[in-house]
Protein backbone atom coordinates (compact mmCIF):
# COMPACT_ATOMS: atom_id res chain seq x y z
CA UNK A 1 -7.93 -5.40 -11.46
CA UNK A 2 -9.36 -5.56 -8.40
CA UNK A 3 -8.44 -7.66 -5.30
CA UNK A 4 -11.15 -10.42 -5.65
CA UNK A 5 -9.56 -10.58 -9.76
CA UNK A 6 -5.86 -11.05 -8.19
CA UNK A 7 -7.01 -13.96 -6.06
CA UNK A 8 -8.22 -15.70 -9.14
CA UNK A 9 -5.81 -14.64 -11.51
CA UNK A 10 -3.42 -16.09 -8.79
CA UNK A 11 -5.28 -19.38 -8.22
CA UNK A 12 -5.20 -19.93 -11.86
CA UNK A 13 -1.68 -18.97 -12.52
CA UNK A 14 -0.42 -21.90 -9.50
CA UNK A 15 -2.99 -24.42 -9.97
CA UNK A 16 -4.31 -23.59 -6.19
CA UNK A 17 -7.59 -23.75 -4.40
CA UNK A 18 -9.19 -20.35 -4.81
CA UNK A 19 -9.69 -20.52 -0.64
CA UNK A 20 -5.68 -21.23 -0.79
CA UNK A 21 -5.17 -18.20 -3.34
CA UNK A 22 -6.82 -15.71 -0.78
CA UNK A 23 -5.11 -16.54 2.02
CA UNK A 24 -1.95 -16.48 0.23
CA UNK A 25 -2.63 -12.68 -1.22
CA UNK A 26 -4.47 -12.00 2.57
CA UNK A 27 -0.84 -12.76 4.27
CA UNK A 28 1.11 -10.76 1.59
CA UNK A 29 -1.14 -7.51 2.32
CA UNK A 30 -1.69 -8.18 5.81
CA UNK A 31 2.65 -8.45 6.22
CA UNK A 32 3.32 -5.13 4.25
CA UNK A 33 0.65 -3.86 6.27
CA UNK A 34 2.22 -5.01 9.56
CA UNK A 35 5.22 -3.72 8.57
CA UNK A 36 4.46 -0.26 8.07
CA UNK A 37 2.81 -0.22 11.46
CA UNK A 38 6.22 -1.04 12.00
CA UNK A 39 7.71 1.90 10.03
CA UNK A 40 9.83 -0.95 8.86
CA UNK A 41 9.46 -0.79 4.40
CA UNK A 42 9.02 -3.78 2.40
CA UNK A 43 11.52 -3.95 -0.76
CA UNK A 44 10.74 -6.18 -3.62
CA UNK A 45 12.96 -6.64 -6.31
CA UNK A 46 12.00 -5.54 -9.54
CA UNK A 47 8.74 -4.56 -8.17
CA UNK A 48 9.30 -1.50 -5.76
CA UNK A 49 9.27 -0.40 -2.28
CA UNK A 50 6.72 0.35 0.24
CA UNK A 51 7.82 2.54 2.96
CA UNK A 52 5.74 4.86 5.72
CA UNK A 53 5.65 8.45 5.23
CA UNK A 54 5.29 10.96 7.92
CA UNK A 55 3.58 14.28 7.39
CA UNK A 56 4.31 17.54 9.54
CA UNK A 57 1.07 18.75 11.40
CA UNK A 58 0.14 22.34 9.57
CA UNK A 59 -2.21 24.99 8.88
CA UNK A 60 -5.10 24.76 6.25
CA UNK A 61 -8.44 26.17 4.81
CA UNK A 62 -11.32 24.88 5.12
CA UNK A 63 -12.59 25.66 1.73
CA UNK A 64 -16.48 26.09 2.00
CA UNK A 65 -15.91 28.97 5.13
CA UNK A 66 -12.12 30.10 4.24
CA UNK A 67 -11.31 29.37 7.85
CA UNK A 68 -7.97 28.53 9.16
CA UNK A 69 -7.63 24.62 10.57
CA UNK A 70 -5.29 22.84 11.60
CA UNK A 71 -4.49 19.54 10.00
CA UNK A 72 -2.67 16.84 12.48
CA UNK A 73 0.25 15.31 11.79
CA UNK A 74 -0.01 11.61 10.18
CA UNK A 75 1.57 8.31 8.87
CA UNK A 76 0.58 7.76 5.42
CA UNK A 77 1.89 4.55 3.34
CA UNK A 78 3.65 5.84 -0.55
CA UNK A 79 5.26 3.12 -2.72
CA UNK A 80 8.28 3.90 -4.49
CA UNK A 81 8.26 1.60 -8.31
CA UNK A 82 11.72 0.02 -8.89
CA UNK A 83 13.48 0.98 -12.37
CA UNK A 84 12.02 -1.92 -14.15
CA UNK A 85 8.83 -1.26 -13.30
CA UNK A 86 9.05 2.12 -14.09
CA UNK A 87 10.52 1.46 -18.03
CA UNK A 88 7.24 -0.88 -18.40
């Protein structure tokens, strides 16, 4: 399912606008996104938890010449599935 599927299956499931559908699933992404600016997580219940993940700068390869790089430290987003979820 894709994000342009999710507004519609939403709109159909609530009886909404499909215009009122997007904005609704806009706001949800754009506040977990916000949030892990943030480094704050979002926690939904029975769903799982979204949380920022920071990664320690290192060495690597680059793998076409075998050189040595270095990589930079970074912020990456990971979501954690709650037990329920999981069991489906």
């Amino acid at each position: 399912m894709n994000k342009s599927e999710l507004i519609k299956h939403v709109a159909e499931s609530t009886d909404m606008k499909l215009a009122e559908a997007s904005r609704v699933v806009e706001t949800v992404f754009d506040t977990i996104t916000d949030s892990l600016k943030k480094r704050e997580q979002v926690a939904v219940a029975g769903f799982g938890t979204f949380v920022a993940k920071s990664r320690a700068a290192r060495e690597g390869r680059n793998p076409a010449t075998g050189k040595t790089i270095q990589i930079p430290a970074r912020t990456s987003a990971a979501f954690k599935p709650a037990a329920a979820l999981k069991d489906l």
